[in-house]
Protein backbone atom coordinates (compact mmCIF):
# COMPACT_ATOMS: atom_id res chain seq x y z
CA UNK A 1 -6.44 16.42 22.49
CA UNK A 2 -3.95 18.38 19.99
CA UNK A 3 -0.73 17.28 21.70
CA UNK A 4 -1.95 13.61 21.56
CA UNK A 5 -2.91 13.93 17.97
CA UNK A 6 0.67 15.39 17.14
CA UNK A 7 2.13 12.53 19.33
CA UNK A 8 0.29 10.42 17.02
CA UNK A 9 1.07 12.09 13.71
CA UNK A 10 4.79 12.34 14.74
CA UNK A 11 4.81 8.03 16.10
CA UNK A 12 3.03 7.23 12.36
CA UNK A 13 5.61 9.59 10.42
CA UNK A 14 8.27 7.51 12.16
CA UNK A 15 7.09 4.35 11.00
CA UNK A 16 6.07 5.84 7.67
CA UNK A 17 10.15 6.50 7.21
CA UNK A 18 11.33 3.07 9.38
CA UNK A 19 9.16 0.16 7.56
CA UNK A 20 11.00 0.80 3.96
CA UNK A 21 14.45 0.09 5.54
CA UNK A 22 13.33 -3.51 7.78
CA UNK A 23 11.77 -4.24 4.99
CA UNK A 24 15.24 -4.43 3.33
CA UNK A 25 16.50 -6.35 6.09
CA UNK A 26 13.97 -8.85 5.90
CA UNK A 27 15.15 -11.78 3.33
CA UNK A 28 11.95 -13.61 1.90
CA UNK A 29 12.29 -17.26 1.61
CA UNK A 30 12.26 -18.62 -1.70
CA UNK A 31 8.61 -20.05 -3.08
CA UNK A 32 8.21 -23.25 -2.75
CA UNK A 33 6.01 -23.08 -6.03
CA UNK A 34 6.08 -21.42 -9.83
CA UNK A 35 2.94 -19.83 -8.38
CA UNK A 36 4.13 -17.40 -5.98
CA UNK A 37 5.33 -14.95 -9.41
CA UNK A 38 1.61 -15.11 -10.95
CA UNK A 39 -0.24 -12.57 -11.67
CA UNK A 40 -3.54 -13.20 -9.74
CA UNK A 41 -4.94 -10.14 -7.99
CA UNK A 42 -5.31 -12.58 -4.44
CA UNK A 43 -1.68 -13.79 -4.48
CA UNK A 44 1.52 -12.85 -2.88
CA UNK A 45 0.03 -10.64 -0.15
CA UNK A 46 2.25 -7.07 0.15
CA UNK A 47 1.67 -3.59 2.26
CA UNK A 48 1.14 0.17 1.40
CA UNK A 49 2.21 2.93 3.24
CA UNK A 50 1.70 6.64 1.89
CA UNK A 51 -0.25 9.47 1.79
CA UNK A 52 -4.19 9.47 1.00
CA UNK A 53 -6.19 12.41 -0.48
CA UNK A 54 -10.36 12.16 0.75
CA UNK A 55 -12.82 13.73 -1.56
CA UNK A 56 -15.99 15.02 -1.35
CA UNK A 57 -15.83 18.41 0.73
CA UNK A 58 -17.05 21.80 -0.16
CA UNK A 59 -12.92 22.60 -1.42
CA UNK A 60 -9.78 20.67 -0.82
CA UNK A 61 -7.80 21.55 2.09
CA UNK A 62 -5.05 20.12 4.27
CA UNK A 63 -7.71 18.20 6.54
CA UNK A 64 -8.31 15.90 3.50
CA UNK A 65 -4.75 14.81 3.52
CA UNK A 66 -3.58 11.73 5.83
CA UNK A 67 -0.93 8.93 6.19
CA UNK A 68 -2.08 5.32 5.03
CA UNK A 69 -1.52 1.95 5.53
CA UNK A 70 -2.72 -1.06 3.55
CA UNK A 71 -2.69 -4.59 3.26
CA UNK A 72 -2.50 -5.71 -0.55
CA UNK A 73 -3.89 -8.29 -2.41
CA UNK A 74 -0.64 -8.80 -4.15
CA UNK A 75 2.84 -7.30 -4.27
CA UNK A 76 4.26 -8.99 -7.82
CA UNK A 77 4.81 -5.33 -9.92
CA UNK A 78 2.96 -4.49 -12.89
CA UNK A 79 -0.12 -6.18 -11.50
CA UNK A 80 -3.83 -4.87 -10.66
CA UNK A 81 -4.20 -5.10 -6.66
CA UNK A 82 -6.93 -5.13 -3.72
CA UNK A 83 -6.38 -3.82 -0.99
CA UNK A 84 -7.57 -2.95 2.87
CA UNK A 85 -5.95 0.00 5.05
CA UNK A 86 -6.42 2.44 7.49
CA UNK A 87 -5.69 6.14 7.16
CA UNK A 88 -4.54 9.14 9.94
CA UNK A 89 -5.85 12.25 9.28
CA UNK A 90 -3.92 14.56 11.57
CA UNK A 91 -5.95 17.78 10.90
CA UNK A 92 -9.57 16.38 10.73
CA UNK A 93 -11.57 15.90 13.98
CA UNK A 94 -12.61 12.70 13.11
CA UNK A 95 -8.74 11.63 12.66
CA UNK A 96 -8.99 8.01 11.35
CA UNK A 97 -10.63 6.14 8.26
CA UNK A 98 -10.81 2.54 7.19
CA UNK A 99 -11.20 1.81 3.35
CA UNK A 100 -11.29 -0.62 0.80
CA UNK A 101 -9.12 -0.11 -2.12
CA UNK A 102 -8.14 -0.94 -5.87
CA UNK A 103 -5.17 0.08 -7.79
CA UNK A 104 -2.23 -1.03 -9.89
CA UNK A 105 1.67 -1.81 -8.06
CA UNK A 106 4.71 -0.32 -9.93
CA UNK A 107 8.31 -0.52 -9.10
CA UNK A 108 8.04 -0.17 -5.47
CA UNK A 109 4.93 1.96 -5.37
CA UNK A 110 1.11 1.47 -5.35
CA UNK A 111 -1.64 4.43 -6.43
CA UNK A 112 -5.54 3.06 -5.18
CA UNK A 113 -8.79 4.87 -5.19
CA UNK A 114 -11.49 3.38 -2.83
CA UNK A 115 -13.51 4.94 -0.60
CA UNK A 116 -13.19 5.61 3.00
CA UNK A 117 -16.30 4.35 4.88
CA UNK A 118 -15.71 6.05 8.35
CA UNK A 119 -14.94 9.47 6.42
CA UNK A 120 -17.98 8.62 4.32
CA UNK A 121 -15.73 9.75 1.17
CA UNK A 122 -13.88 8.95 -2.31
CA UNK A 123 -10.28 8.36 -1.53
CA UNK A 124 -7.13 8.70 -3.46
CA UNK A 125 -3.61 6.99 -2.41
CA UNK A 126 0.10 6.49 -3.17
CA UNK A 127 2.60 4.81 -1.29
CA UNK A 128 5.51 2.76 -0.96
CA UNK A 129 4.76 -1.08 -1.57
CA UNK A 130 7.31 -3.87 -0.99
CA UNK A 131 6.44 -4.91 -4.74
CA UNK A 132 8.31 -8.11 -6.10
CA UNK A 133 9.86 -8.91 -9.39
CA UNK A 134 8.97 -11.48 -11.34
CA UNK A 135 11.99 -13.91 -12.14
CA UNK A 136 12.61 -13.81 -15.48
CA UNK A 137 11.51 -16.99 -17.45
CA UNK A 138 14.23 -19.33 -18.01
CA UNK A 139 14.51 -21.31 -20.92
CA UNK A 140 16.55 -24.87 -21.07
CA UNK A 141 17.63 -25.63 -24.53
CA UNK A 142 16.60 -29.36 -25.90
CA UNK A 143 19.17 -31.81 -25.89
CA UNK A 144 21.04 -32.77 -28.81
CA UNK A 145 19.26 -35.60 -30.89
C-alpha cells in the first residue's frame, strides 16, 4: 500500500526531472510546411509535466497536490492550448486523476485549469512544456527594376 505508493511517487519524480534533459537530446526534424509555426490551438502537438493543485475540498491541504502529465494541443509559445493528462496524487487515497485541460504555453512552461473527472474536481496546473519558437519572418527584398 504506502511503500508502493512512495515507489510510485519516487519512479514519477524521476521522470518528472529526466524528460526535460532527452528532450534536449532529441533534434526535431525540420517542417516540411510554413504550417507547422501557426498558431492554431490543434497544431504542433507538445507535453506537460508539473505539478497540479485539485479544488473543491472543505480546505486545501497537501492531498490536493500531485505530479501531472499532459498531452498538448500545441507547443508553438505564446499560443492558447488543449490539452489531456493524467495526474499522481501521492497523499490522496484515490491516487490518480485524468482531466481535460485549457491554458496558454510560455517560454518553456504551460499553466491549465480543467477539471479532473476521476477526482470529481476543478484543477489547476503548471509545468514544463517543450514549447517551440516561432522562426522569425524573413523578408526577401525585391529585385532591382
Amino acid at each position: 500500500g504506502t511503500l508502493m505508493k512512495r515507489s510510485l511517487a519516487i519512479c514519477v519524480a524521476c521522470a518528472v526531472v529526466a524528460l526535460p534533459s532527452l528532450a534536449h537530446a532529441y533534434q526535431e526534424p525540420a517542417p516540411v510546411s510554413s504550417s507547422a509555426n501557426s498558431h492554431d490551438v490543434f497544431d504542433n502537438p507538445g507535453v506537460m509535466v508539473g505539478l497540479a493543485f485539485k479544488f473543491g475540498g472543505a480546505a486545501p491541504s497537501t492531498k490536493d497536490i500531485g505530479i501531472t502529465a499532459k498531452i498538448l494541443s500545441n507547443r508553438n509559445e505564446d499560443t492558447f492550448v488543449l490539452g489531456a493528462g493524467v495526474t499522481f496524487y501521492p497523499m490522496e487515497p484515490q491516487s490518480f486523476g485524468l482531466d481535460i485541460s485549457a491554458g496558454y504555453n510560455f517560454d518553456n512552461a504551460t499553466i491549465m485549469g480543467g477539471f479532473d473527472f476521476l477526482q470529481k474536481t476543478p484543477q489547476l496546473s503548471i509545468g514544463w512544456s517543450n514549447t517551440d519558437k516561432d522562426d522569425p519572418t524573413v523578408i526577401t527584398p525585391l529585385p532591382p527594376v
